[in-house]
PDB file of N, CA and C in Angstrom:
ATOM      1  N   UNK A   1      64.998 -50.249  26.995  1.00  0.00           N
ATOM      2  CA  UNK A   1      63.632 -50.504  27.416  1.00  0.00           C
ATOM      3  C   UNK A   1      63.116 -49.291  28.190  1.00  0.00           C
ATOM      4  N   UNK A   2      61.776 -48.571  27.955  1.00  0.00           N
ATOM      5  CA  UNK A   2      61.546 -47.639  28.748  1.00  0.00           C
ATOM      6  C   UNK A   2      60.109 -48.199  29.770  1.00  0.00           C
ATOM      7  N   UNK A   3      60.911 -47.460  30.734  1.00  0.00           N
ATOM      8  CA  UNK A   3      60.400 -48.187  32.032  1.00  0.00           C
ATOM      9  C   UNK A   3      59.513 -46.973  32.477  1.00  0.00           C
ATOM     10  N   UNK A   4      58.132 -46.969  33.301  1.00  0.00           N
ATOM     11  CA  UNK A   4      57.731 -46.290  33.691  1.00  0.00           C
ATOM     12  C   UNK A   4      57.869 -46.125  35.325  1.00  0.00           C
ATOM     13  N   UNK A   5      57.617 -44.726  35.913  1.00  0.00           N
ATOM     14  CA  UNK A   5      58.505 -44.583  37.003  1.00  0.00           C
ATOM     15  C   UNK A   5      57.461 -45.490  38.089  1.00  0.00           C
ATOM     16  N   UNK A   6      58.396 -46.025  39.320  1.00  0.00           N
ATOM     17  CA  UNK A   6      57.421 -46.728  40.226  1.00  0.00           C
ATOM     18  C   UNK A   6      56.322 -46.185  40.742  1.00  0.00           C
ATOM     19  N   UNK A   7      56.008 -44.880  40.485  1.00  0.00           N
ATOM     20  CA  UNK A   7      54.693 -44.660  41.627  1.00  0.00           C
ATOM     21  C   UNK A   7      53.549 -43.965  39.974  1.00  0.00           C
ATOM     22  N   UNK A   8      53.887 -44.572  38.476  1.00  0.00           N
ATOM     23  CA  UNK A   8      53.342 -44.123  37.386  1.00  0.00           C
ATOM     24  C   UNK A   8      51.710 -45.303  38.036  1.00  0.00           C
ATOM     25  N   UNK A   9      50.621 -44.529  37.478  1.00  0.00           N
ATOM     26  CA  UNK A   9      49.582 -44.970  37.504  1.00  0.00           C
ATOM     27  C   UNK A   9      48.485 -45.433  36.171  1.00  0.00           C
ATOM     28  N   UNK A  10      48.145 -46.850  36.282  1.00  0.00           N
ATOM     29  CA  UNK A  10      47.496 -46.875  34.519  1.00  0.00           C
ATOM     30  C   UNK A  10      46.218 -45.770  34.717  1.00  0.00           C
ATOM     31  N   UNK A  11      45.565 -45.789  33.408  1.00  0.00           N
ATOM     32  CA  UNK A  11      44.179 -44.524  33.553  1.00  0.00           C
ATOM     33  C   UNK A  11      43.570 -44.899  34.818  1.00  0.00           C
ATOM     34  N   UNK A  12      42.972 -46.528  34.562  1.00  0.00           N
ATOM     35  CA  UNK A  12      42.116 -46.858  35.566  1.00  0.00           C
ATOM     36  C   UNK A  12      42.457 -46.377  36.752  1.00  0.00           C
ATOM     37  N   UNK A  13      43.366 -46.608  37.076  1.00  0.00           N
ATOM     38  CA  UNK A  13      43.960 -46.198  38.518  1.00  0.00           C
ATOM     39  C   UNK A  13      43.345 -44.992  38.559  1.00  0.00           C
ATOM     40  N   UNK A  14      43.993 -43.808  37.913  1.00  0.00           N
ATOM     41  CA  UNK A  14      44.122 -42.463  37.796  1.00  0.00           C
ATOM     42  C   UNK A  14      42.956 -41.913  37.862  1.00  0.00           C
ATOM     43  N   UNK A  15      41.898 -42.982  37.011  1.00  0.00           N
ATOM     44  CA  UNK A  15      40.685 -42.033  36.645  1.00  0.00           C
ATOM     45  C   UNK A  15      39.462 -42.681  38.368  1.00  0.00           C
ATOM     46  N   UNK A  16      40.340 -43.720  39.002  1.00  0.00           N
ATOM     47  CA  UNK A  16      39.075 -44.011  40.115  1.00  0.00           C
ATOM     48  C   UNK A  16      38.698 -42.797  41.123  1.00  0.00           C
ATOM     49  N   UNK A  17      37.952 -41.917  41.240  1.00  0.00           N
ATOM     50  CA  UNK A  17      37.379 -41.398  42.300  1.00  0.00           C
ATOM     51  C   UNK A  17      37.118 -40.061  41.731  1.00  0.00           C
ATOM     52  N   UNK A  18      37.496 -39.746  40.503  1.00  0.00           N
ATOM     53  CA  UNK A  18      37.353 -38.658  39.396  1.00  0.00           C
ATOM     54  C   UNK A  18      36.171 -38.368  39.104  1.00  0.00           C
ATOM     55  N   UNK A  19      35.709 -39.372  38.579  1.00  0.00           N
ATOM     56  CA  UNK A  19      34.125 -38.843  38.142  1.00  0.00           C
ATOM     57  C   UNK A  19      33.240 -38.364  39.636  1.00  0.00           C
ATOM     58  N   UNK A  20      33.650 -37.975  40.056  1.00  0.00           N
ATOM     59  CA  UNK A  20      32.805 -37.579  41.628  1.00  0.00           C
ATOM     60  C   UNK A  20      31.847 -36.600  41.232  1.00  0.00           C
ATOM     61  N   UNK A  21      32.718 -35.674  40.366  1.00  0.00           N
ATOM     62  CA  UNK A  21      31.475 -34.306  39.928  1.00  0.00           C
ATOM     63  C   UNK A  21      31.770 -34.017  38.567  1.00  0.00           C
ATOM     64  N   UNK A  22      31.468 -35.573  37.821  1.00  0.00           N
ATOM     65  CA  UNK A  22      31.004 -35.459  36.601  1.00  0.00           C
ATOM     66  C   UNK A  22      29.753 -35.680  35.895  1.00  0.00           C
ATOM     67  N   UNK A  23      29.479 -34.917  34.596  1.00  0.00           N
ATOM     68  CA  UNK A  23      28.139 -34.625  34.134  1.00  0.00           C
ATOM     69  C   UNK A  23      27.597 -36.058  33.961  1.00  0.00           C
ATOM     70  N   UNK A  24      25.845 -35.982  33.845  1.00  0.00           N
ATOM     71  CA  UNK A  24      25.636 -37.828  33.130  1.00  0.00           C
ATOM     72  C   UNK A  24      25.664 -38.098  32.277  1.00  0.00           C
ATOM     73  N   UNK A  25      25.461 -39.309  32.566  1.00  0.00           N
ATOM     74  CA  UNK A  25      25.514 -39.829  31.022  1.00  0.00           C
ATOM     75  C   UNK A  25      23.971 -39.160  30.644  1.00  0.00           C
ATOM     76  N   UNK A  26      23.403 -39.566  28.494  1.00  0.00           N
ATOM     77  CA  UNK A  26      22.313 -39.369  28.198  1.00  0.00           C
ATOM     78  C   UNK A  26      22.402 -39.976  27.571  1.00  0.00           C
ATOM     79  N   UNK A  27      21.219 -40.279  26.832  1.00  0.00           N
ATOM     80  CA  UNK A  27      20.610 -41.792  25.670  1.00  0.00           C
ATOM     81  C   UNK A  27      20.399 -40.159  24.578  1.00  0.00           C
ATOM     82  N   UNK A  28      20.696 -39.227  24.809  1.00  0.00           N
ATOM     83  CA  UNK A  28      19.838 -38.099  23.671  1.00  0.00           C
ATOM     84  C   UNK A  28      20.191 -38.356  22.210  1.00  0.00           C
ATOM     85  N   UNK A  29      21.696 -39.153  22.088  1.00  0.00           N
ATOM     86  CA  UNK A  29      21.748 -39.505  20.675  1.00  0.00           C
ATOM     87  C   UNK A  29      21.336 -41.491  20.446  1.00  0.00           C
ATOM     88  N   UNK A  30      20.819 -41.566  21.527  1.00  0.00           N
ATOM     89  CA  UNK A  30      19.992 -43.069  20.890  1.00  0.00           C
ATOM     90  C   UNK A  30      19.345 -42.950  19.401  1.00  0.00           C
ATOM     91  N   UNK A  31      18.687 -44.059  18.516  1.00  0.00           N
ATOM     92  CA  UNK A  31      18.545 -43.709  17.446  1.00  0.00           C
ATOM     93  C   UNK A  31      19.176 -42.729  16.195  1.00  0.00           C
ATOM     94  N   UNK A  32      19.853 -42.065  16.476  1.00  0.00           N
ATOM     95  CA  UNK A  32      20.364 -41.424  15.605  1.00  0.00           C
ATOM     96  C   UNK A  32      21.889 -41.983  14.833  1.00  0.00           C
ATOM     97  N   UNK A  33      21.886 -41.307  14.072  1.00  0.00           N
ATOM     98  CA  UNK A  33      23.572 -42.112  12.959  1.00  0.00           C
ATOM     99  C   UNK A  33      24.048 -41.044  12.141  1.00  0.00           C
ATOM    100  N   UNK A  34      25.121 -41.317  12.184  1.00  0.00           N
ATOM    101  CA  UNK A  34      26.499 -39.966  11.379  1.00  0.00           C
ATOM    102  C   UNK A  34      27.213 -40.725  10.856  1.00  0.00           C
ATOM    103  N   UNK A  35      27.642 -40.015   9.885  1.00  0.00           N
ATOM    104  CA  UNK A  35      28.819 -40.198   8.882  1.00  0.00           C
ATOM    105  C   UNK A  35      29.459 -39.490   8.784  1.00  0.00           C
ATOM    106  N   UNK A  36      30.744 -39.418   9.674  1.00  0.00           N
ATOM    107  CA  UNK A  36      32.016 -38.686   9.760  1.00  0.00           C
ATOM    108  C   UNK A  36      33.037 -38.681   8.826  1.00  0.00           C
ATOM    109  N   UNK A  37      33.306 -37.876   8.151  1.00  0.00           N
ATOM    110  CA  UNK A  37      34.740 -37.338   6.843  1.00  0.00           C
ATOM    111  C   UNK A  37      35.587 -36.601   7.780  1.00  0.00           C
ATOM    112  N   UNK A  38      36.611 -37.249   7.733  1.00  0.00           N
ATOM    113  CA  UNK A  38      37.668 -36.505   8.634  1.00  0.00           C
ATOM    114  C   UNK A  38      38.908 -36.050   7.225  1.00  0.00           C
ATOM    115  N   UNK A  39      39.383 -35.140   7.646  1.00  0.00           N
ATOM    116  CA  UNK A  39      40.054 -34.837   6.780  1.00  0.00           C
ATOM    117  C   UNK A  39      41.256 -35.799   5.944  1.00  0.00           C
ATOM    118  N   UNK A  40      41.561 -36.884   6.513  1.00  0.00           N
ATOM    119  CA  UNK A  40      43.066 -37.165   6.100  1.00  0.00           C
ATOM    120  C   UNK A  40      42.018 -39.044   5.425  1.00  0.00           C
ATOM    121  N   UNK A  41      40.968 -38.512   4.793  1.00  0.00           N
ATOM    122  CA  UNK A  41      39.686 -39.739   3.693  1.00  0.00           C
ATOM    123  C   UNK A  41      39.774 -40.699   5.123  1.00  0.00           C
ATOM    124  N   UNK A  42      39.340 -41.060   5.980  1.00  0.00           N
ATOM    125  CA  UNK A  42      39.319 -41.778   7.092  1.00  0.00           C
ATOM    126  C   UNK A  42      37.584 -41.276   7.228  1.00  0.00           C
ATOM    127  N   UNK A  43      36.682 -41.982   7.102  1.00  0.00           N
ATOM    128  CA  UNK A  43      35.537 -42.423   6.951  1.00  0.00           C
ATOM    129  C   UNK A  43      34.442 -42.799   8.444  1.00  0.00           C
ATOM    130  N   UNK A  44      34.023 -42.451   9.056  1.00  0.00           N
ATOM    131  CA  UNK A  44      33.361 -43.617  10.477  1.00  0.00           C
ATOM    132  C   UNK A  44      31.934 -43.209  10.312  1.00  0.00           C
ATOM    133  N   UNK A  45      31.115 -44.587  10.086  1.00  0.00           N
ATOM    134  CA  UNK A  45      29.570 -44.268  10.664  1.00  0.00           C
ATOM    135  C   UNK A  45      29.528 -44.724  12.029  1.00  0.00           C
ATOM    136  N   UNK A  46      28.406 -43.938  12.395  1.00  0.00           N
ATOM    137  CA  UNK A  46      27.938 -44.605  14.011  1.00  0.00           C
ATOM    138  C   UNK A  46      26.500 -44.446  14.064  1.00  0.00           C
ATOM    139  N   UNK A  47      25.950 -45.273  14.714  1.00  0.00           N
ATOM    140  CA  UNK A  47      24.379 -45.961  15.142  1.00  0.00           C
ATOM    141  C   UNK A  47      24.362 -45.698  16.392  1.00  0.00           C
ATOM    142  N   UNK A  48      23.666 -44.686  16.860  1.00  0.00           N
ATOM    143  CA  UNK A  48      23.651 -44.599  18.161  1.00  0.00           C
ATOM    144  C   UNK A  48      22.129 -45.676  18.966  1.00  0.00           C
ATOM    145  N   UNK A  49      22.477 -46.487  20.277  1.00  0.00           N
ATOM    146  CA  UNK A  49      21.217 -46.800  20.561  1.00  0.00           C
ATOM    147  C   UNK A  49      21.937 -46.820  22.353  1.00  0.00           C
ATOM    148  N   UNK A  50      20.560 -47.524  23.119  1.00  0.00           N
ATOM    149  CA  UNK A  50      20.939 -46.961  24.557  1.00  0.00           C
ATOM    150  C   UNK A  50      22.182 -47.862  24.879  1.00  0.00           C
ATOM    151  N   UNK A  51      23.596 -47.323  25.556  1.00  0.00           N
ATOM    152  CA  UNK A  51      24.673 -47.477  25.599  1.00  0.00           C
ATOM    153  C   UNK A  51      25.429 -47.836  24.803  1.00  0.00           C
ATOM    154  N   UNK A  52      25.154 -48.286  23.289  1.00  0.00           N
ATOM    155  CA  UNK A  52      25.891 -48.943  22.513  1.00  0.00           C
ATOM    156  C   UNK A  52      26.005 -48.251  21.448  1.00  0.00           C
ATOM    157  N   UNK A  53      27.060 -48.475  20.406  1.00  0.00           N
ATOM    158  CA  UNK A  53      27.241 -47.797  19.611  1.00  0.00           C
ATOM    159  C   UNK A  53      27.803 -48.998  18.163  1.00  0.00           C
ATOM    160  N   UNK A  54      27.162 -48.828  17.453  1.00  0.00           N
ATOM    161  CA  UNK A  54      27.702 -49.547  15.655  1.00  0.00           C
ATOM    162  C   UNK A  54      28.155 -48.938  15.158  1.00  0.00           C
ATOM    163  N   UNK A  55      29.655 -48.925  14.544  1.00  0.00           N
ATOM    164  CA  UNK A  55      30.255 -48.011  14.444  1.00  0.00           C
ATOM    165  C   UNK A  55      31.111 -49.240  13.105  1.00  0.00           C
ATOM    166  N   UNK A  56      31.492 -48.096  12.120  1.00  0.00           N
ATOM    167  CA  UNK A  56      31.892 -49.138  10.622  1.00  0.00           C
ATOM    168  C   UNK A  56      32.769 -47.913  10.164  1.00  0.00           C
ATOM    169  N   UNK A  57      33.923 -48.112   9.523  1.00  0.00           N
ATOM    170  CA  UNK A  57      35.149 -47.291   9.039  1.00  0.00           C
ATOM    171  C   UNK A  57      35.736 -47.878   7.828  1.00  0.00           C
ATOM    172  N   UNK A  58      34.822 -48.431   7.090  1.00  0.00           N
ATOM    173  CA  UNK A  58      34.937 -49.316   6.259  1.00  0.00           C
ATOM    174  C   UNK A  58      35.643 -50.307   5.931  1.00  0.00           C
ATOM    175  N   UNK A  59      36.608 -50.623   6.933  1.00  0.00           N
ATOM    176  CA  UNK A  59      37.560 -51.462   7.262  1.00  0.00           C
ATOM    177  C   UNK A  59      37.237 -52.770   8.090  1.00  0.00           C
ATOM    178  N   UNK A  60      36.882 -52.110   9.416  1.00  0.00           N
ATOM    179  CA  UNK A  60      36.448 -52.713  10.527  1.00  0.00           C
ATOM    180  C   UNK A  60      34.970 -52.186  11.038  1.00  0.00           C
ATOM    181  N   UNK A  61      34.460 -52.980  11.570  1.00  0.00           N
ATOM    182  CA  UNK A  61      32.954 -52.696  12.623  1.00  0.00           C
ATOM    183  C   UNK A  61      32.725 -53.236  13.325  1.00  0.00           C
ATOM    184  N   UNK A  62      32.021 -52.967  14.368  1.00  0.00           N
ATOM    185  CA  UNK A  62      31.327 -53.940  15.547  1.00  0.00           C
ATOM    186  C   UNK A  62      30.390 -53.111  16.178  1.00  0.00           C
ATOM    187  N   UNK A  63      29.680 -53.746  17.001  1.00  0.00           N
ATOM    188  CA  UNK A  63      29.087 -53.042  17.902  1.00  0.00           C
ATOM    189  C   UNK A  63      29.939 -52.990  19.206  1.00  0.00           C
ATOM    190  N   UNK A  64      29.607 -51.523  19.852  1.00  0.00           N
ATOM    191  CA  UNK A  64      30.382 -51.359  21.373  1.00  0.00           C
ATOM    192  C   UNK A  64      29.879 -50.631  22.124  1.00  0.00           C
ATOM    193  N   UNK A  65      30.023 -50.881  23.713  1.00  0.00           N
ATOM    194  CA  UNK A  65      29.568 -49.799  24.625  1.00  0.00           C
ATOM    195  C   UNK A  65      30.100 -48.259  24.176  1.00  0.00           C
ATOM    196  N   UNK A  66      29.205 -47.902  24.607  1.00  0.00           N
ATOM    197  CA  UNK A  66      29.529 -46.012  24.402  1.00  0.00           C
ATOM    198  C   UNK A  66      29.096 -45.148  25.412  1.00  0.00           C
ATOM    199  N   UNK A  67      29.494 -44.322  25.630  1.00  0.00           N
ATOM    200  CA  UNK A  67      29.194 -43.218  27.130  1.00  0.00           C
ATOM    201  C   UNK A  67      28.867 -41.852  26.729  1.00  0.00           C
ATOM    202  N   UNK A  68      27.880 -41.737  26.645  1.00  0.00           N
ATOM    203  CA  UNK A  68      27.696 -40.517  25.917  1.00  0.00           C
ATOM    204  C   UNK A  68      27.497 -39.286  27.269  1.00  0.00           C
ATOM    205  N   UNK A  69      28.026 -38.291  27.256  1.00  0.00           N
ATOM    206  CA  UNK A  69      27.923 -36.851  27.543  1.00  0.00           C
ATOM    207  C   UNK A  69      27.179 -35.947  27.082  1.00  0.00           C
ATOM    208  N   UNK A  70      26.587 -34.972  27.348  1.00  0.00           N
ATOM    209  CA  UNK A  70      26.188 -33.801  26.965  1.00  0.00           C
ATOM    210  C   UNK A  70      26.802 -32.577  27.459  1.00  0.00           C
ATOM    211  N   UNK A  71      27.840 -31.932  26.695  1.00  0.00           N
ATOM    212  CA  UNK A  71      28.587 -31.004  27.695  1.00  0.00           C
ATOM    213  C   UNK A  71      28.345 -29.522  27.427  1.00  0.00           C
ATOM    214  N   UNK A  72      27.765 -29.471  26.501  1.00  0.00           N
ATOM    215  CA  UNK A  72      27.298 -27.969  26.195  1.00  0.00           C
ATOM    216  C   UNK A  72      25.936 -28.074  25.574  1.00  0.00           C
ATOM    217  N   UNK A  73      25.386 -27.396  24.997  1.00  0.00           N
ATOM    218  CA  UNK A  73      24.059 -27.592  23.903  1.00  0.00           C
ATOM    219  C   UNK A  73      24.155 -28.049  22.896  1.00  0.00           C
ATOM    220  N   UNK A  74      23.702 -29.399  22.211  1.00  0.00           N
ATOM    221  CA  UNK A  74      23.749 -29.994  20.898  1.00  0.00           C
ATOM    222  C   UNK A  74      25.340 -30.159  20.808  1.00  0.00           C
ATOM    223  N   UNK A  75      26.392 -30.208  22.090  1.00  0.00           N
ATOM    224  CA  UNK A  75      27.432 -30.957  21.566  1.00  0.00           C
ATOM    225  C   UNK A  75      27.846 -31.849  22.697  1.00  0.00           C
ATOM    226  N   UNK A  76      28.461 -33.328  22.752  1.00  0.00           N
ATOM    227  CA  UNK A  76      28.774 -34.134  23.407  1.00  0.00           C
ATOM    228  C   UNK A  76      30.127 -35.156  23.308  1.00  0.00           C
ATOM    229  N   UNK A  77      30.194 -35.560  24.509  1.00  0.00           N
ATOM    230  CA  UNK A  77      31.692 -36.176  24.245  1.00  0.00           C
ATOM    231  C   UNK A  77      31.211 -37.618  24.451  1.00  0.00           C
ATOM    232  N   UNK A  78      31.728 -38.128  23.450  1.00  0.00           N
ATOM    233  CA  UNK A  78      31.349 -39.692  22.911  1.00  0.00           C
ATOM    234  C   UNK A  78      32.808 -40.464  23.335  1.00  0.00           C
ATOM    235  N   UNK A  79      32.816 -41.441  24.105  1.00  0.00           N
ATOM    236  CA  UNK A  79      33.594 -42.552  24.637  1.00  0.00           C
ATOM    237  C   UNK A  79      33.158 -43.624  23.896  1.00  0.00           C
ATOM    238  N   UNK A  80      34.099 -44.452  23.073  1.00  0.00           N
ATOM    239  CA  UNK A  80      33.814 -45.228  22.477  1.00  0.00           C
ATOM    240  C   UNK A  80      34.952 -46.529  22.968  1.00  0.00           C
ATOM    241  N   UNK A  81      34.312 -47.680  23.678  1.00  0.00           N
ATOM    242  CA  UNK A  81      34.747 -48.494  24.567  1.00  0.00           C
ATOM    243  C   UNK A  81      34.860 -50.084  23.666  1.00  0.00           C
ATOM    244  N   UNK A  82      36.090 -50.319  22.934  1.00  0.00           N
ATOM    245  CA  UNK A  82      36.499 -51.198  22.192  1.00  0.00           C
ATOM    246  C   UNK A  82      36.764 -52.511  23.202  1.00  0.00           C
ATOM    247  N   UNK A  83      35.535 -53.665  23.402  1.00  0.00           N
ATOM    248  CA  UNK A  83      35.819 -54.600  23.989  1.00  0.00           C
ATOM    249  C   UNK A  83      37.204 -55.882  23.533  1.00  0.00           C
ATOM    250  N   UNK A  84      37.693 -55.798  21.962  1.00  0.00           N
ATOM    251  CA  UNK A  84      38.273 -56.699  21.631  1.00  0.00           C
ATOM    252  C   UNK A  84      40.224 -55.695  21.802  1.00  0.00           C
ATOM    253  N   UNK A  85      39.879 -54.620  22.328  1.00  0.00           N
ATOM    254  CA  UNK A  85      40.971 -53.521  22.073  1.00  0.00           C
ATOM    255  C   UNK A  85      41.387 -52.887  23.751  1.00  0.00           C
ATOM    256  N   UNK A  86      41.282 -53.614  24.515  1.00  0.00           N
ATOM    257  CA  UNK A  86      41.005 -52.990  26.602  1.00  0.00           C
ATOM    258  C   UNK A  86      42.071 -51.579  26.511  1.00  0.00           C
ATOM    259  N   UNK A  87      42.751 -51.862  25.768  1.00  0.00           N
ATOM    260  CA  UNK A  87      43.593 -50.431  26.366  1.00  0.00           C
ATOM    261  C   UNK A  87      43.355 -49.311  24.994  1.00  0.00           C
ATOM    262  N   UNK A  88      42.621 -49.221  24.058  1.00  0.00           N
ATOM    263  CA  UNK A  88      42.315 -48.416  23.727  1.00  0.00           C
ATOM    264  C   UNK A  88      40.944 -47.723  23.145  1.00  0.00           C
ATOM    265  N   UNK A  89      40.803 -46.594  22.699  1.00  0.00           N
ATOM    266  CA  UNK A  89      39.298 -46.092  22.527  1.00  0.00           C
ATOM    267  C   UNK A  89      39.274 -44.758  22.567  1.00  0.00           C
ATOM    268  N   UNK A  90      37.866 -44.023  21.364  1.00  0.00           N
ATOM    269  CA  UNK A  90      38.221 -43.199  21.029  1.00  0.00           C
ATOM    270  C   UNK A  90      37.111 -42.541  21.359  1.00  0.00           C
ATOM    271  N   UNK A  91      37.154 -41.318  21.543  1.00  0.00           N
ATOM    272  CA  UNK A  91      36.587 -40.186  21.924  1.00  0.00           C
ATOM    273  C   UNK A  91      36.634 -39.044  20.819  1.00  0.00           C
ATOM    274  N   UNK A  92      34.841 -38.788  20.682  1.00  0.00           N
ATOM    275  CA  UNK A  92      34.804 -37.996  20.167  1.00  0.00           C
ATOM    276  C   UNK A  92      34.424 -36.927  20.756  1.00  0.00           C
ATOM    277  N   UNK A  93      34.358 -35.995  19.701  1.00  0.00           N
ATOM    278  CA  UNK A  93      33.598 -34.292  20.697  1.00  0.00           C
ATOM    279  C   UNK A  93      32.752 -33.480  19.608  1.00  0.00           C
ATOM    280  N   UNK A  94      30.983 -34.083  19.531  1.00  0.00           N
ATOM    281  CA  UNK A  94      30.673 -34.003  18.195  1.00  0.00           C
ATOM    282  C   UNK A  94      29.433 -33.310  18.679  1.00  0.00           C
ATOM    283  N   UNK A  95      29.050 -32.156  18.031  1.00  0.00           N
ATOM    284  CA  UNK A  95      28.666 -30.955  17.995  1.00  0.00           C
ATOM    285  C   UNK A  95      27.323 -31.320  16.990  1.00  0.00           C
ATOM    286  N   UNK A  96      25.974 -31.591  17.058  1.00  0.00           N
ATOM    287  CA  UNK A  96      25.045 -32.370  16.006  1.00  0.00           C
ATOM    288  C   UNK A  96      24.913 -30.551  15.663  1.00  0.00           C
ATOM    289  N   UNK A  97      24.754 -29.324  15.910  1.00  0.00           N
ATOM    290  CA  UNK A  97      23.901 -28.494  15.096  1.00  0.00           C
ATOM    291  C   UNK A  97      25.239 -28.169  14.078  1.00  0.00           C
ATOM    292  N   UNK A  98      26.374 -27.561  14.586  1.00  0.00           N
ATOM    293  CA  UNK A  98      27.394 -27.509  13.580  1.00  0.00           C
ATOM    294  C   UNK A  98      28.365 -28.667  12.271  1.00  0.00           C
ATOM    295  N   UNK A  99      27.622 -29.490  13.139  1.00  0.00           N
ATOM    296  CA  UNK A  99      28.592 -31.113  12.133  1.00  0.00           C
ATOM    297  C   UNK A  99      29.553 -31.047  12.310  1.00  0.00           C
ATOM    298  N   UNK A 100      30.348 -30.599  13.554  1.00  0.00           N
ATOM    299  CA  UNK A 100      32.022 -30.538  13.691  1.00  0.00           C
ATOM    300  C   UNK A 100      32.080 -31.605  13.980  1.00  0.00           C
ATOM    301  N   UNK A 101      33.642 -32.357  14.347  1.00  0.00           N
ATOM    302  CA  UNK A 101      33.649 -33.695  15.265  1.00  0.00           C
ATOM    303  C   UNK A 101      35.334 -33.295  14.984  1.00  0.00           C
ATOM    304  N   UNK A 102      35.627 -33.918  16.779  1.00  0.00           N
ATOM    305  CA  UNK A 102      37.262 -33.978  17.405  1.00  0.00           C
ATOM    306  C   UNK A 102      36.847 -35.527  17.464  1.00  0.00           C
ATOM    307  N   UNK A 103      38.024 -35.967  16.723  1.00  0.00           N
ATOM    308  CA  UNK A 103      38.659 -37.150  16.923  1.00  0.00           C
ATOM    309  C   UNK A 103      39.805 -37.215  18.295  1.00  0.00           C
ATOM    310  N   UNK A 104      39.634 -38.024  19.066  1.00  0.00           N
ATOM    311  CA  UNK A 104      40.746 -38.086  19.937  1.00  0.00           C
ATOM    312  C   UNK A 104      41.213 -39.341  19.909  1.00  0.00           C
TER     313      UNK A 104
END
């Protein structure tokens, strides 16, 4: 069984008092929607609107909170906050003038 050490901390823990001097949030991709091709045929649209995100992988969909960033010009880091999933969620890092996107 692997045990984590006694003084290990979950994110929450880790991440409380962090955001102190972090960027804001923005609604700048409200209305807007992508269709992501990731290399390995893995598919995701997303619907952006204010905090939420519709998001379909042709498998699964729902709607979910989302946290959007703006961290450079025309690119942002997308938190995508899976209510039926608490410990996981994915982050993107999606660039609208180039069409790149980091899956995390």
């Amino acid at each position: 069984m692997n045990q984590n050490p006694k003084d290990w901390k979950a994110y929450d823990q880790f991440a409380y008092g962090i955001d102190t001097n972090r960027l804001p949030t923005t609604n700048a991709l409200s209305g807007s929607s992508y269709m992501i091709d990731f290399d390995d045929g893995r598919k995701l649209a997303l619907v952006f609107s204010k905090g939420k995100v519709q998001w379909s992988d042709g498998k699964n969909s729902a709607t979910e909170k989302v946290e959007v960033i703006e961290v450079a010009p025309d690119t942002f880091f997308v938190e995508i906050i899976f209510a039926d999933r608490p410990k996981e969620a994915e982050t993107l890092i999606l660039n609208v003038s180039s069409r790149r996107v980091l899956s995390i």
